[in-house]
N, C-alpha and C. Protein backbone atom coordinates (compact mmCIF):
# COMPACT_ATOMS: atom_id res chain seq x y z
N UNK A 1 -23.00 14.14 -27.41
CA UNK A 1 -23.20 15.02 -28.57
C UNK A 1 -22.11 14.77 -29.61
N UNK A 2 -20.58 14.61 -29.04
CA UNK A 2 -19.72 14.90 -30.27
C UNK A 2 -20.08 13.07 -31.04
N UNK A 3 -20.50 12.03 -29.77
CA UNK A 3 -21.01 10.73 -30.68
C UNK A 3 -21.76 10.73 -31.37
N UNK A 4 -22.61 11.44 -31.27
CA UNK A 4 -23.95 11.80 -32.43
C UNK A 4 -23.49 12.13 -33.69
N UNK A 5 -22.34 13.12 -33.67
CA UNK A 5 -21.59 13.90 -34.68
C UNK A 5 -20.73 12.97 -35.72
N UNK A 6 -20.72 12.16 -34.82
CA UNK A 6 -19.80 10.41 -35.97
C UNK A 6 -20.58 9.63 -36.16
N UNK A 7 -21.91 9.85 -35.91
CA UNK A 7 -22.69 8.28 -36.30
C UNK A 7 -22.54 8.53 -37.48
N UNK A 8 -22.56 9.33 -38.57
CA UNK A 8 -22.31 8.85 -40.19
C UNK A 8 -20.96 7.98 -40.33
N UNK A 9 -20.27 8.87 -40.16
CA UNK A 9 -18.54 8.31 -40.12
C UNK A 9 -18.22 6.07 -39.65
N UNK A 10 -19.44 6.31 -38.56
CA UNK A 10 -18.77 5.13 -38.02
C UNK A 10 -20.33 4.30 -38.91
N UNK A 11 -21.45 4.65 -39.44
CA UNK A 11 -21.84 3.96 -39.91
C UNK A 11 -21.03 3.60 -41.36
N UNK A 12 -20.62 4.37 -41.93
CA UNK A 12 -19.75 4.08 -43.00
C UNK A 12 -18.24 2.94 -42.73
N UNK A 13 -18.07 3.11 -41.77
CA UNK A 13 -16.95 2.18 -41.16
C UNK A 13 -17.60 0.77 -41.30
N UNK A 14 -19.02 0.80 -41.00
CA UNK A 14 -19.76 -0.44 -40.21
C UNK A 14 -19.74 -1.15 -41.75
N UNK A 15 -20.42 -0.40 -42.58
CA UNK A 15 -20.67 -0.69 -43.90
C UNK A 15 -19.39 -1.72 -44.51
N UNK A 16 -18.65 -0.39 -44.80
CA UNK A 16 -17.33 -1.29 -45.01
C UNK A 16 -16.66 -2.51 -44.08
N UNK A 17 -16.96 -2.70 -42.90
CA UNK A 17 -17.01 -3.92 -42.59
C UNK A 17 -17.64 -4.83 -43.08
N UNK A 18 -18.80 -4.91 -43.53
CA UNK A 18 -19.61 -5.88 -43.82
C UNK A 18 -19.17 -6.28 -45.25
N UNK A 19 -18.30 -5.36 -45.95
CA UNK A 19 -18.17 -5.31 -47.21
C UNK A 19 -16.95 -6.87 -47.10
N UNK A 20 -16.35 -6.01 -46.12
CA UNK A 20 -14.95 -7.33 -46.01
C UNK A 20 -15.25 -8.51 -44.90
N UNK A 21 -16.09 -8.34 -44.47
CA UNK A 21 -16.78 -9.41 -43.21
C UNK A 21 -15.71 -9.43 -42.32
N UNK A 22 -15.40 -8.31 -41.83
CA UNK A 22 -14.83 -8.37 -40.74
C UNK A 22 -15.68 -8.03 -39.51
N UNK A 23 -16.76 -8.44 -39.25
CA UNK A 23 -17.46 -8.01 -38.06
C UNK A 23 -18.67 -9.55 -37.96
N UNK A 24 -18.93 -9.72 -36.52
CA UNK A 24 -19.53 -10.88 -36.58
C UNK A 24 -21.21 -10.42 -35.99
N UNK A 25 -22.14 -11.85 -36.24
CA UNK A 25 -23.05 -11.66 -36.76
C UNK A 25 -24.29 -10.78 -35.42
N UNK A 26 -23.85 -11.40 -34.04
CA UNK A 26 -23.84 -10.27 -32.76
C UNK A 26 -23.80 -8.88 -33.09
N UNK A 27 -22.74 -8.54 -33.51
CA UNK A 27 -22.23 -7.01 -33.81
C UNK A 27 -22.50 -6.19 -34.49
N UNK A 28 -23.59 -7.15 -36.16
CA UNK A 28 -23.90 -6.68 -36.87
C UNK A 28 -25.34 -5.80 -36.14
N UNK A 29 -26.24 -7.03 -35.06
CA UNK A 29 -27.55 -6.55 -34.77
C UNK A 29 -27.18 -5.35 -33.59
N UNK A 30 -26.00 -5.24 -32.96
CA UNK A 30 -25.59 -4.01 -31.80
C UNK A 30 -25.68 -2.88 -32.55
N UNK A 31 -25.00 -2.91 -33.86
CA UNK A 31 -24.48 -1.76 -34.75
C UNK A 31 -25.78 -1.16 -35.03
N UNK A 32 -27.07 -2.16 -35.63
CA UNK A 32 -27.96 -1.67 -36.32
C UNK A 32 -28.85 -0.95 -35.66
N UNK A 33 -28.91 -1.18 -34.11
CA UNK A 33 -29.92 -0.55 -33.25
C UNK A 33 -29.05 0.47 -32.83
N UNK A 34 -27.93 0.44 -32.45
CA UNK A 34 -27.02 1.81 -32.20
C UNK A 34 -27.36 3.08 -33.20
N UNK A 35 -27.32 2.52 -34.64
CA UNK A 35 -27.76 3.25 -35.51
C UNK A 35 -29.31 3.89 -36.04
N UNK A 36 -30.30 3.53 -35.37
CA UNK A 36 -31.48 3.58 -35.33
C UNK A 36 -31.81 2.89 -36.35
N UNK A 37 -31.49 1.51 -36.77
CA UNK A 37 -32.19 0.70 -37.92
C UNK A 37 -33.29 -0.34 -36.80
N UNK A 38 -34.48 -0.28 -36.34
CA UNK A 38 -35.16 -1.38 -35.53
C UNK A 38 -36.43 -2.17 -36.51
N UNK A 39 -35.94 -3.42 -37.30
CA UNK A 39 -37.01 -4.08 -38.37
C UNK A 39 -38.02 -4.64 -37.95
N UNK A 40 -39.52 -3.64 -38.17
CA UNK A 40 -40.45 -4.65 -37.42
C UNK A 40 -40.69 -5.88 -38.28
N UNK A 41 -40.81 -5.55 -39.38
CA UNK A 41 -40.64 -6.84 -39.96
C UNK A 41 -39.21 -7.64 -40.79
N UNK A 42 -39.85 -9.05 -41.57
CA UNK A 42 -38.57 -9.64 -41.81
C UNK A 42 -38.12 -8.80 -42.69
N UNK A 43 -36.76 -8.97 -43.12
CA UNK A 43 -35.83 -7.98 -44.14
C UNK A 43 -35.39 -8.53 -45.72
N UNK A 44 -34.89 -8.10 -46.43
CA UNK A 44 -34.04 -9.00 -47.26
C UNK A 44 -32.96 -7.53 -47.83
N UNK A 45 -31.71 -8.10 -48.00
CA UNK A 45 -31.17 -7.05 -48.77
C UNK A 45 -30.69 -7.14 -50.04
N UNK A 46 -29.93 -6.22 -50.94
CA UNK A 46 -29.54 -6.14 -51.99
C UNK A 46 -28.47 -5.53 -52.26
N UNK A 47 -27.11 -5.15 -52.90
CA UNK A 47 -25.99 -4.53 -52.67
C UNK A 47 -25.99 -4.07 -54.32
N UNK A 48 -25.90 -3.09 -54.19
CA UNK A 48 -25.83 -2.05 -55.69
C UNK A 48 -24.66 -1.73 -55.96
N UNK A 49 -23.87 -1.71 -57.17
CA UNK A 49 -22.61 -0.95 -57.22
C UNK A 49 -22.55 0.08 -58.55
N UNK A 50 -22.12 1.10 -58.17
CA UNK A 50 -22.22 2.20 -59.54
C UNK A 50 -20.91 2.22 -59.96
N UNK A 51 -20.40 2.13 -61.33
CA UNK A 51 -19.16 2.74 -61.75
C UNK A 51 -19.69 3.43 -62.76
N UNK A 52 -18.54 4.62 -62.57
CA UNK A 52 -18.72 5.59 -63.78
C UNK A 52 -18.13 4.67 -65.23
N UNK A 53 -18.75 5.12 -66.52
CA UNK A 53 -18.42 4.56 -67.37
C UNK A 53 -17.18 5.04 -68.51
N UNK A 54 -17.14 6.70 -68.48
CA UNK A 54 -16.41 7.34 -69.09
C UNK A 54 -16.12 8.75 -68.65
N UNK A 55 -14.83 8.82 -68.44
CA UNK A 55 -14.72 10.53 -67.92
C UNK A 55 -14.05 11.42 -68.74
N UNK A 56 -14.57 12.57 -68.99
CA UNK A 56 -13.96 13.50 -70.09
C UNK A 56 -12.76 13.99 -69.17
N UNK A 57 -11.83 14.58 -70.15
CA UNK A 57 -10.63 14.96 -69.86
C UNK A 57 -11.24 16.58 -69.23
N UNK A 58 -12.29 16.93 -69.70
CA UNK A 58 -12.88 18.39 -68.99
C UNK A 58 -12.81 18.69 -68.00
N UNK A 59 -13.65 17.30 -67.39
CA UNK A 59 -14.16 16.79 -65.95
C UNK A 59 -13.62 17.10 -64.86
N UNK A 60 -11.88 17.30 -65.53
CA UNK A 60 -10.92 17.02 -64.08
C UNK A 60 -10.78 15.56 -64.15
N UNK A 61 -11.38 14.97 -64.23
CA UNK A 61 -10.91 13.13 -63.70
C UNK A 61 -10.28 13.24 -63.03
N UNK A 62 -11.42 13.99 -62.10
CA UNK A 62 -10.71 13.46 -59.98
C UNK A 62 -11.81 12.75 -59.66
N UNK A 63 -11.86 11.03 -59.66
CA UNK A 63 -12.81 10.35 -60.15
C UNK A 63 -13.48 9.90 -58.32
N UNK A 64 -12.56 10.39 -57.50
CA UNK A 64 -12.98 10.59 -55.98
C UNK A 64 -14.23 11.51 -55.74
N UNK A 65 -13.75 12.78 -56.48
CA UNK A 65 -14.54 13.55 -56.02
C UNK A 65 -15.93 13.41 -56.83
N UNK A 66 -16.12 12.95 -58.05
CA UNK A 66 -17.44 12.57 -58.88
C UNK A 66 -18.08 11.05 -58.34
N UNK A 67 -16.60 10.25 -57.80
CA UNK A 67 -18.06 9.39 -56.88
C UNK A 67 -18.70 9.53 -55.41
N UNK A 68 -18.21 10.78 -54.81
CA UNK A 68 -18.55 10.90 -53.49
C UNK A 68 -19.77 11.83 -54.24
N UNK A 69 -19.54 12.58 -55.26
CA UNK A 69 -21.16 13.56 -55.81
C UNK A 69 -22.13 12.75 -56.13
N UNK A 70 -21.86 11.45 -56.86
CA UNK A 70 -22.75 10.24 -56.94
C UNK A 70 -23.53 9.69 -55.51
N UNK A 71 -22.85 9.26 -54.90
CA UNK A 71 -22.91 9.08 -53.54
C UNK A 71 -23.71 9.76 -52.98
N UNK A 72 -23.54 10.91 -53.12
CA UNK A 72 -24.70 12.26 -52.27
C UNK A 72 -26.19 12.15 -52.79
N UNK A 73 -26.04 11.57 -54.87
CA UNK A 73 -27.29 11.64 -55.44
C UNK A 73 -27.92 10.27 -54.51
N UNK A 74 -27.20 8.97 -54.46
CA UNK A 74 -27.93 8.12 -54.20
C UNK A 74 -28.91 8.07 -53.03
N UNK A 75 -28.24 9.08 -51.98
CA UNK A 75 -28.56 9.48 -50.67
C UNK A 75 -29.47 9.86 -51.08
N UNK A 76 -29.74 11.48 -51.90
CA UNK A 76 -30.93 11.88 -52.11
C UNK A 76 -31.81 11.11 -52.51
N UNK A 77 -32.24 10.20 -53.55
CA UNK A 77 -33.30 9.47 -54.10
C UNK A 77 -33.67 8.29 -53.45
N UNK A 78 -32.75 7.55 -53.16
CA UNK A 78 -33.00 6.33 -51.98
C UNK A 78 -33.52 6.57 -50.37
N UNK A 79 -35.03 6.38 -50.53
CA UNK A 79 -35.13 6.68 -48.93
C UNK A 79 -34.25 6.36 -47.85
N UNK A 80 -34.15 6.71 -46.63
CA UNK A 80 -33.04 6.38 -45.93
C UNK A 80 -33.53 4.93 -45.38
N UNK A 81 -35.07 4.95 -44.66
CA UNK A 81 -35.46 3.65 -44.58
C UNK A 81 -35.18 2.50 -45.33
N UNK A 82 -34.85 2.82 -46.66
CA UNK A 82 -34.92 1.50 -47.32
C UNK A 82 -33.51 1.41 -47.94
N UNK A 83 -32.39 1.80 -47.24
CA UNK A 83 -30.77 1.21 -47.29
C UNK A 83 -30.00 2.21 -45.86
N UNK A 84 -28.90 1.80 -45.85
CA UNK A 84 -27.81 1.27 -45.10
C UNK A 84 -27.07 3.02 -45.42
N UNK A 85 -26.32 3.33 -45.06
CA UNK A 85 -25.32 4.84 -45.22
C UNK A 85 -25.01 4.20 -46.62
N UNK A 86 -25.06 4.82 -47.56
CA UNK A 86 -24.30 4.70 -48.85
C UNK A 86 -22.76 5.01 -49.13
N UNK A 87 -21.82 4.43 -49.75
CA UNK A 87 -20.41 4.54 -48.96
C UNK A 87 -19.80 4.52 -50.83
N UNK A 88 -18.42 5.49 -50.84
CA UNK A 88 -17.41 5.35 -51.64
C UNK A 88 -17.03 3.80 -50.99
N UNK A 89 -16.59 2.92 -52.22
CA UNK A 89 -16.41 1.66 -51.63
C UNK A 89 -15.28 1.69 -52.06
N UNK A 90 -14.09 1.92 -53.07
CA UNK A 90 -13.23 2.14 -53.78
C UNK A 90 -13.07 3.29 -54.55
N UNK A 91 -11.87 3.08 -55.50
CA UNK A 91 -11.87 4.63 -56.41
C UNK A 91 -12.20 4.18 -57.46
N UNK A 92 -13.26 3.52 -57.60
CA UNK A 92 -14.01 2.61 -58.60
C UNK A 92 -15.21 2.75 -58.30
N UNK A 93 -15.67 2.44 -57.61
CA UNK A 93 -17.24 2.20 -57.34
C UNK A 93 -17.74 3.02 -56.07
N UNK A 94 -19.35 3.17 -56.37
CA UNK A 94 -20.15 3.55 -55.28
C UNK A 94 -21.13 2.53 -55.00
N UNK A 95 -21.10 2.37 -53.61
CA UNK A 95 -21.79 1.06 -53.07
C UNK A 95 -22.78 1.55 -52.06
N UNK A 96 -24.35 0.41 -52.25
CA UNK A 96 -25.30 0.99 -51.75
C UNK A 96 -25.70 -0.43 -51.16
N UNK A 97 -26.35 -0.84 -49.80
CA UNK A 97 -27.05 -1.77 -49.35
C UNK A 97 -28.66 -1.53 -49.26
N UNK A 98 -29.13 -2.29 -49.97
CA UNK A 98 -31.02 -1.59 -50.31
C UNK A 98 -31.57 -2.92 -49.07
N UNK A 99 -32.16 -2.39 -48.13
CA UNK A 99 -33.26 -2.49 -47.55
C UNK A 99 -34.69 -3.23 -47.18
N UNK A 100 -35.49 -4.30 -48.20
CA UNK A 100 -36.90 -4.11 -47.92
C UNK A 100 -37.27 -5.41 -47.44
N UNK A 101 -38.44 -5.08 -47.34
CA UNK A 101 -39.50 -5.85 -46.58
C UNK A 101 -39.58 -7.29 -47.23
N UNK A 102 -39.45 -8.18 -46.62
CA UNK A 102 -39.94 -9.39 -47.21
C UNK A 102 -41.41 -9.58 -47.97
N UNK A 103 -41.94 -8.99 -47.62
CA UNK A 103 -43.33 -8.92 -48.42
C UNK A 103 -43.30 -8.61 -49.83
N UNK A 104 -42.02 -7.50 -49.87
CA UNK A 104 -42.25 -6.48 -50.81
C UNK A 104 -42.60 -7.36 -52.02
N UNK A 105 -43.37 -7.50 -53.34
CA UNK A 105 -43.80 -7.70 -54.30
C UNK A 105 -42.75 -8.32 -55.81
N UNK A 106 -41.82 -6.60 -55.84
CA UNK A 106 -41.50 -6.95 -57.07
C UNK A 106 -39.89 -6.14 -56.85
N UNK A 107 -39.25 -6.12 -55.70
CA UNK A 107 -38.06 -5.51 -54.93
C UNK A 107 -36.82 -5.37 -56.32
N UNK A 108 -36.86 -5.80 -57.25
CA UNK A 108 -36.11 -5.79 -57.97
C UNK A 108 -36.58 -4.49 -59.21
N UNK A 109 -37.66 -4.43 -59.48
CA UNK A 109 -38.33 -2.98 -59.89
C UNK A 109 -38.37 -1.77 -59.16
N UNK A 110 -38.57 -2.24 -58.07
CA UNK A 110 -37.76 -0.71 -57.24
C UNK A 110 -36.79 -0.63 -57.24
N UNK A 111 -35.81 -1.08 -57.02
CA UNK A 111 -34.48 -0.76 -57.05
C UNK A 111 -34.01 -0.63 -58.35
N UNK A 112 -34.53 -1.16 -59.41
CA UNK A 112 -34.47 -0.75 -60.96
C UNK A 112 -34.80 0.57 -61.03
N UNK A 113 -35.85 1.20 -60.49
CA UNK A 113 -36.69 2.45 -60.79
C UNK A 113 -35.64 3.26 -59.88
N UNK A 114 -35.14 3.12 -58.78
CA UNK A 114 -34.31 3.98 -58.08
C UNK A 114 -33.19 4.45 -58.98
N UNK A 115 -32.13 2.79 -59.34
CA UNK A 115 -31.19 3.30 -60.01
C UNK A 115 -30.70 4.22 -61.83
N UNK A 116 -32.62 3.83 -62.21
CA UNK A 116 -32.89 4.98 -63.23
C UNK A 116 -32.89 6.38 -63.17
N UNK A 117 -33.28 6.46 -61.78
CA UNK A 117 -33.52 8.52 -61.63
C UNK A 117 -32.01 8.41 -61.18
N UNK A 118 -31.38 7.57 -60.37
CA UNK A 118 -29.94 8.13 -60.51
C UNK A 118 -28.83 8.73 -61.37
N UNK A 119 -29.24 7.42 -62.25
CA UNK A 119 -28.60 7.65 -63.52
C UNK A 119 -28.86 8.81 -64.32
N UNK A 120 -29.99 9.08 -64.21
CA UNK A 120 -30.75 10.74 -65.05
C UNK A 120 -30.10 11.72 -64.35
N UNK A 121 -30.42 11.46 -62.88
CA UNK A 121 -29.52 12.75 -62.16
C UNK A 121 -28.13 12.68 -61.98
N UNK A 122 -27.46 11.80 -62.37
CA UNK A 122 -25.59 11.92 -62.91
C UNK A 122 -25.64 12.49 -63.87
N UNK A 123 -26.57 12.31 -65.01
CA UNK A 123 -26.24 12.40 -66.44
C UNK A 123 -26.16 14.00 -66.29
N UNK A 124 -27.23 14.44 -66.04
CA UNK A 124 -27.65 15.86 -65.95
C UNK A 124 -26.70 16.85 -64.95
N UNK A 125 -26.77 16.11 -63.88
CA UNK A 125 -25.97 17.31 -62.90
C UNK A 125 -24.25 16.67 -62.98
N UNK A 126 -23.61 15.45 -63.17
CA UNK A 126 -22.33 15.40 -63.73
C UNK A 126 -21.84 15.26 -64.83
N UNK A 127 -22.96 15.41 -65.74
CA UNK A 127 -22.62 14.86 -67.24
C UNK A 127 -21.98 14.05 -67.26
N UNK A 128 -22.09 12.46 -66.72
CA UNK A 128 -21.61 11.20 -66.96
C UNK A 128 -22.56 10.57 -66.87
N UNK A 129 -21.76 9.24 -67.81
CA UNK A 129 -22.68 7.90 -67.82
C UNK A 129 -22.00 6.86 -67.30
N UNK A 130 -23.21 6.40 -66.27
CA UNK A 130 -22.65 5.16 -65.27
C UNK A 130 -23.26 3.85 -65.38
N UNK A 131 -23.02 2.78 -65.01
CA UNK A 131 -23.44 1.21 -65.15
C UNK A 131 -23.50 0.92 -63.75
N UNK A 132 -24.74 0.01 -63.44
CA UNK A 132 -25.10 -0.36 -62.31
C UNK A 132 -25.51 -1.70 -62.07
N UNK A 133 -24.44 -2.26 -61.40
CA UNK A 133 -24.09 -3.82 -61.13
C UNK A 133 -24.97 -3.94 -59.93
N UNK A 134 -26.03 -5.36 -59.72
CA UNK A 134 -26.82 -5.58 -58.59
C UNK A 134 -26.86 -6.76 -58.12
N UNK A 135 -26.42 -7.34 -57.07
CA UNK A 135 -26.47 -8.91 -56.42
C UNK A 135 -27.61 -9.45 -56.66
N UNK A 136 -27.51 -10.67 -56.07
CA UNK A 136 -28.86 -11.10 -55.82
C UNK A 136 -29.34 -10.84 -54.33
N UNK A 137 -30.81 -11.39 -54.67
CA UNK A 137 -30.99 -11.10 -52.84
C UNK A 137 -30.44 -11.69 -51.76
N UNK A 138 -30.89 -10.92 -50.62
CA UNK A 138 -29.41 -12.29 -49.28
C UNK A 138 -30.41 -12.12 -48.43
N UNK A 139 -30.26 -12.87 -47.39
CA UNK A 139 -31.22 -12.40 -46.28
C UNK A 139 -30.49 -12.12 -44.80
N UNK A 140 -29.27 -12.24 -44.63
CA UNK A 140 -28.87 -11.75 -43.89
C UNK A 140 -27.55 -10.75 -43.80
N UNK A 141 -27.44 -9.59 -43.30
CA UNK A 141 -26.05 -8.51 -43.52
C UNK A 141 -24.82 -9.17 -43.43
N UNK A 142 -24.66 -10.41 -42.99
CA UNK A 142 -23.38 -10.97 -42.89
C UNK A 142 -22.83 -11.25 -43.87
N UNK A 143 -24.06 -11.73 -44.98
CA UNK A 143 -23.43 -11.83 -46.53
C UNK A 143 -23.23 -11.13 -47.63
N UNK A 144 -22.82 -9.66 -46.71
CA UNK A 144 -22.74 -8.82 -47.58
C UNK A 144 -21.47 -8.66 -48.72
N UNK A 145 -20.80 -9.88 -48.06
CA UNK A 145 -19.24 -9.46 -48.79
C UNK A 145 -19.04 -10.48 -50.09
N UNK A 146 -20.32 -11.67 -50.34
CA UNK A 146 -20.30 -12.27 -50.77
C UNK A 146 -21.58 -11.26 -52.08
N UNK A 147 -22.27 -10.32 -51.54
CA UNK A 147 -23.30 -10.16 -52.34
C UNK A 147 -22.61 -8.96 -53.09
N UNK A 148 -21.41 -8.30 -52.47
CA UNK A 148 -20.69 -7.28 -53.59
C UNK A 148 -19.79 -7.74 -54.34
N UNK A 149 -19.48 -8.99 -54.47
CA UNK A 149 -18.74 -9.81 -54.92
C UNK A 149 -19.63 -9.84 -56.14
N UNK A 150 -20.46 -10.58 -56.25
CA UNK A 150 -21.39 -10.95 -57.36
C UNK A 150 -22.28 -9.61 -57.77
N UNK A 151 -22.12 -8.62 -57.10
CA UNK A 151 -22.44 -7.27 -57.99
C UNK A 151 -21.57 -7.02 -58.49
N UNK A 152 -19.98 -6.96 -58.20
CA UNK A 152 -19.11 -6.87 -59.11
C UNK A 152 -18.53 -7.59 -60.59
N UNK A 153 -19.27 -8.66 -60.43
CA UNK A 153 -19.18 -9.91 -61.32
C UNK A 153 -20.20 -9.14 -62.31
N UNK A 154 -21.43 -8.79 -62.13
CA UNK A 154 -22.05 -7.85 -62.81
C UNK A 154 -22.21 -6.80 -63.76
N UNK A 155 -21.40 -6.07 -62.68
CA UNK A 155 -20.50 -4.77 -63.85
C UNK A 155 -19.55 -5.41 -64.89
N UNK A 156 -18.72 -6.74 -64.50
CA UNK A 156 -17.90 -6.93 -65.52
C UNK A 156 -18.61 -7.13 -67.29
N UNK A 157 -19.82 -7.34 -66.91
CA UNK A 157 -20.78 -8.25 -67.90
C UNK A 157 -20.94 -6.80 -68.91
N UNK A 158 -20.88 -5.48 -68.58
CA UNK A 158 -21.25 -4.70 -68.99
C UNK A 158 -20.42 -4.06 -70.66
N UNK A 159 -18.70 -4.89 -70.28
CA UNK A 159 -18.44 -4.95 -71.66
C UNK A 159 -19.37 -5.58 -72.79
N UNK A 160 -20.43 -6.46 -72.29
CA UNK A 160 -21.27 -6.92 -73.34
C UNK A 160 -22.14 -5.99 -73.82
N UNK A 161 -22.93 -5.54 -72.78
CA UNK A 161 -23.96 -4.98 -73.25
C UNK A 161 -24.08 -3.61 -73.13
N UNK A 162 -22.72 -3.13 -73.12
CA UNK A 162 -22.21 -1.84 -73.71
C UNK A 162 -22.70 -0.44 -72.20
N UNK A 163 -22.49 0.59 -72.13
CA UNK A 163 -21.94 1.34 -71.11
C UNK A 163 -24.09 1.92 -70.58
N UNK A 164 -24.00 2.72 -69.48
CA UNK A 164 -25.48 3.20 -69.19
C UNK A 164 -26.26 1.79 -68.53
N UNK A 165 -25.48 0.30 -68.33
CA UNK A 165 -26.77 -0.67 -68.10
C UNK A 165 -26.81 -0.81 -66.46
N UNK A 166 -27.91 -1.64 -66.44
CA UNK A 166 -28.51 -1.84 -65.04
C UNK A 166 -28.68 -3.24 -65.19
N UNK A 167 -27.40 -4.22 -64.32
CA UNK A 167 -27.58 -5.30 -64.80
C UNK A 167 -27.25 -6.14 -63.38
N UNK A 168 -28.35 -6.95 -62.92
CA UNK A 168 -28.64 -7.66 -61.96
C UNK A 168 -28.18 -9.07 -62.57
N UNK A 169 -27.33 -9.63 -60.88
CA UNK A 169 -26.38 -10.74 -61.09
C UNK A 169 -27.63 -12.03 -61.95
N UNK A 170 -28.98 -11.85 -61.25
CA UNK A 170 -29.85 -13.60 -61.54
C UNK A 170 -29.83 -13.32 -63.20
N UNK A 171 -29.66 -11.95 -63.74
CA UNK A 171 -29.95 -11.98 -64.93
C UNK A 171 -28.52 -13.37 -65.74
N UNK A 172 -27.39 -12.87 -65.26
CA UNK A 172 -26.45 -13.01 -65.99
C UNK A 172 -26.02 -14.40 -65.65
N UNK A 173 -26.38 -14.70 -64.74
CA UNK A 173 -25.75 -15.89 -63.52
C UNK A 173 -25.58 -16.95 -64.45
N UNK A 174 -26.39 -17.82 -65.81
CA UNK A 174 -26.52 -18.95 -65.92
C UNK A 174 -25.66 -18.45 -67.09
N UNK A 175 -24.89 -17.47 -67.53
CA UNK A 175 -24.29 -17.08 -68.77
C UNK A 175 -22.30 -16.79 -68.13
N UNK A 176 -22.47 -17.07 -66.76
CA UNK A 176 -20.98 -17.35 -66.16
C UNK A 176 -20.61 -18.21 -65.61
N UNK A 177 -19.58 -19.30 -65.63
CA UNK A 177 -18.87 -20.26 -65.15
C UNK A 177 -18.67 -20.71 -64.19
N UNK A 178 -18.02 -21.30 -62.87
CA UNK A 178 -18.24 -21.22 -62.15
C UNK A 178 -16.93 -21.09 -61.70
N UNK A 179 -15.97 -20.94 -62.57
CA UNK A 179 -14.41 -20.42 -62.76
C UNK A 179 -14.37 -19.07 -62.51
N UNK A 180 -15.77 -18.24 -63.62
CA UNK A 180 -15.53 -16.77 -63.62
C UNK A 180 -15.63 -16.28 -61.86
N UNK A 181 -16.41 -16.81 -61.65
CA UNK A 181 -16.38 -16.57 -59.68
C UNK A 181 -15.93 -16.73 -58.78
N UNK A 182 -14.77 -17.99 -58.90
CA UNK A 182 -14.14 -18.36 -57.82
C UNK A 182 -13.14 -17.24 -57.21
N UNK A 183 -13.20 -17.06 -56.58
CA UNK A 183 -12.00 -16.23 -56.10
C UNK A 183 -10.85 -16.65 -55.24
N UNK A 184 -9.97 -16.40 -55.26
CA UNK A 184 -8.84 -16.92 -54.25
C UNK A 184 -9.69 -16.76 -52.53
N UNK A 185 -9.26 -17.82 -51.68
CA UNK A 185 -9.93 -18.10 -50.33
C UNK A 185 -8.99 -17.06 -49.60
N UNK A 186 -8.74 -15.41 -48.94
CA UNK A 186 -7.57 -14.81 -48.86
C UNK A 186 -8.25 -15.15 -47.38
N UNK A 187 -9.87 -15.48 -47.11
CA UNK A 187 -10.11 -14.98 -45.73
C UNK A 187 -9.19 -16.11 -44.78
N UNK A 188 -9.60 -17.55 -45.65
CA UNK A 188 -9.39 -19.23 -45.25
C UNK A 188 -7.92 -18.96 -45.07
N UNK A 189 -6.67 -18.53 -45.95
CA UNK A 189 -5.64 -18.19 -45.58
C UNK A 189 -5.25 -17.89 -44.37
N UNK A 190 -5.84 -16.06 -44.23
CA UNK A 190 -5.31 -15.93 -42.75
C UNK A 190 -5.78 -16.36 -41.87
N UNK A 191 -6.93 -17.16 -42.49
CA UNK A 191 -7.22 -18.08 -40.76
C UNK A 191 -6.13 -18.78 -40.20
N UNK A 192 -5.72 -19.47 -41.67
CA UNK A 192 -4.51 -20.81 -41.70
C UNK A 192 -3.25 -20.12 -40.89
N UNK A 193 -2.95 -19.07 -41.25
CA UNK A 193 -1.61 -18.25 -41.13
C UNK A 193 -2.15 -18.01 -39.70
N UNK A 194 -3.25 -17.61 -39.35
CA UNK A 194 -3.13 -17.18 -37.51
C UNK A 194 -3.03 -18.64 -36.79
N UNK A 195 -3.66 -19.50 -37.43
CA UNK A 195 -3.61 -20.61 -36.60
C UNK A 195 -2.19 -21.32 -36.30
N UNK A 196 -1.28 -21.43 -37.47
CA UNK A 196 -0.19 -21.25 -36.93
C UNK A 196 0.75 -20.49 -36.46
N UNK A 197 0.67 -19.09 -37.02
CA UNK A 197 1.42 -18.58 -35.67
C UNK A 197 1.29 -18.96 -34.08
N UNK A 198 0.04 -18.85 -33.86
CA UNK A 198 -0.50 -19.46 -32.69
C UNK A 198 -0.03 -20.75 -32.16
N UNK A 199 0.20 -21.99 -33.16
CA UNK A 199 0.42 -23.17 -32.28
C UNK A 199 -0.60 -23.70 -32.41
């Protein structure tokens, strides 16, 4: 019973693993049936990221506590079937893993249409306006740390096209460098660094 009482807690743990790929690809499929995720069919996912865009000095700008209220909206409107525990990912962003069916049709219009009523229901019940950065698709949870990467690359784009957007990485992809993405290798590092301590 009191394990039942942490399956949110430790699915949110799980999440954020995947965020930093610290968990391997075994562990990912233990976690998911532990958690009652069982896919009868094939999957594909998607990684969403919300930042708020502007906070009034009214607000409080306790920007924790307005993205864990975000967080709660996404819960509400996003079926649970079709994503992952929705998680504060930073004191920046709210991060969502979407769910669907390989079949699905036009997966990028749903999740467009999701992150519209979100946005209506921030506007309204926090009086803020937020921007919503979206990967491309992946097909397996292991690449999740690579697919919030390039949702984050996303949001950056949003100085362009100004605050309120919903802007998916394939849109932007052929309009960034391949400089703007590289990131320092920190994982390849501590591999390097354990391998020699080790010998």
């Amino acid at each position: 019973a009191s394990l039942s009482k942490q399956i949110p807690q430790l699915e949110t743990l799980f999440v954020l693993s995947l965020f930093r790929k610290r968990i391997s690809e075994n562990d990912v499929m233990n976690r998911l049936e532990q958690f009652g995720y069982h896919f009868e069919e094939e999957k594909v996912f998607y990684t969403g990221l919300v930042q708020i865009d502007t906070i009034d000095d009214q607000q409080g700008g306790d920007k924790n506590l307005l993205l864990l209220a975000i967080n709660n909206i996404v819960e509400e409107i996003v079926p649970k079937d079709e994503r992952l525990n929705p998680i504060v990912l930073n004191d920046e962003m709210q991060a969502t893993i979407f769910i669907l069916d390989k079949s699905e049709k036009e997966p990028e219009r749903r999740i467009m249409k999701y992150y519209e009523e979100i946005q209506a229901a921030v506007k309204q019940s926090l009086n803020l306006i937020c921007s919503v950065g979206i990967s491309p698709i992946y097909e397996t949870l292991i690449e999740s740390k690579k697919a919030v990467d390039l949702a984050k690359e996303s949001l950056h784009y949003r100085v362009n096209v100004g605050p309120e957007s919903i802007i998916f990485y394939n849109d932007i992809s052929s309009m960034l460098n391949d400089a703007s993405i590289s990131k320092f290798p920190v994982e390849l590092l501590n591999e390097l660094l354990n391998g020699i301590r080790s010998g």
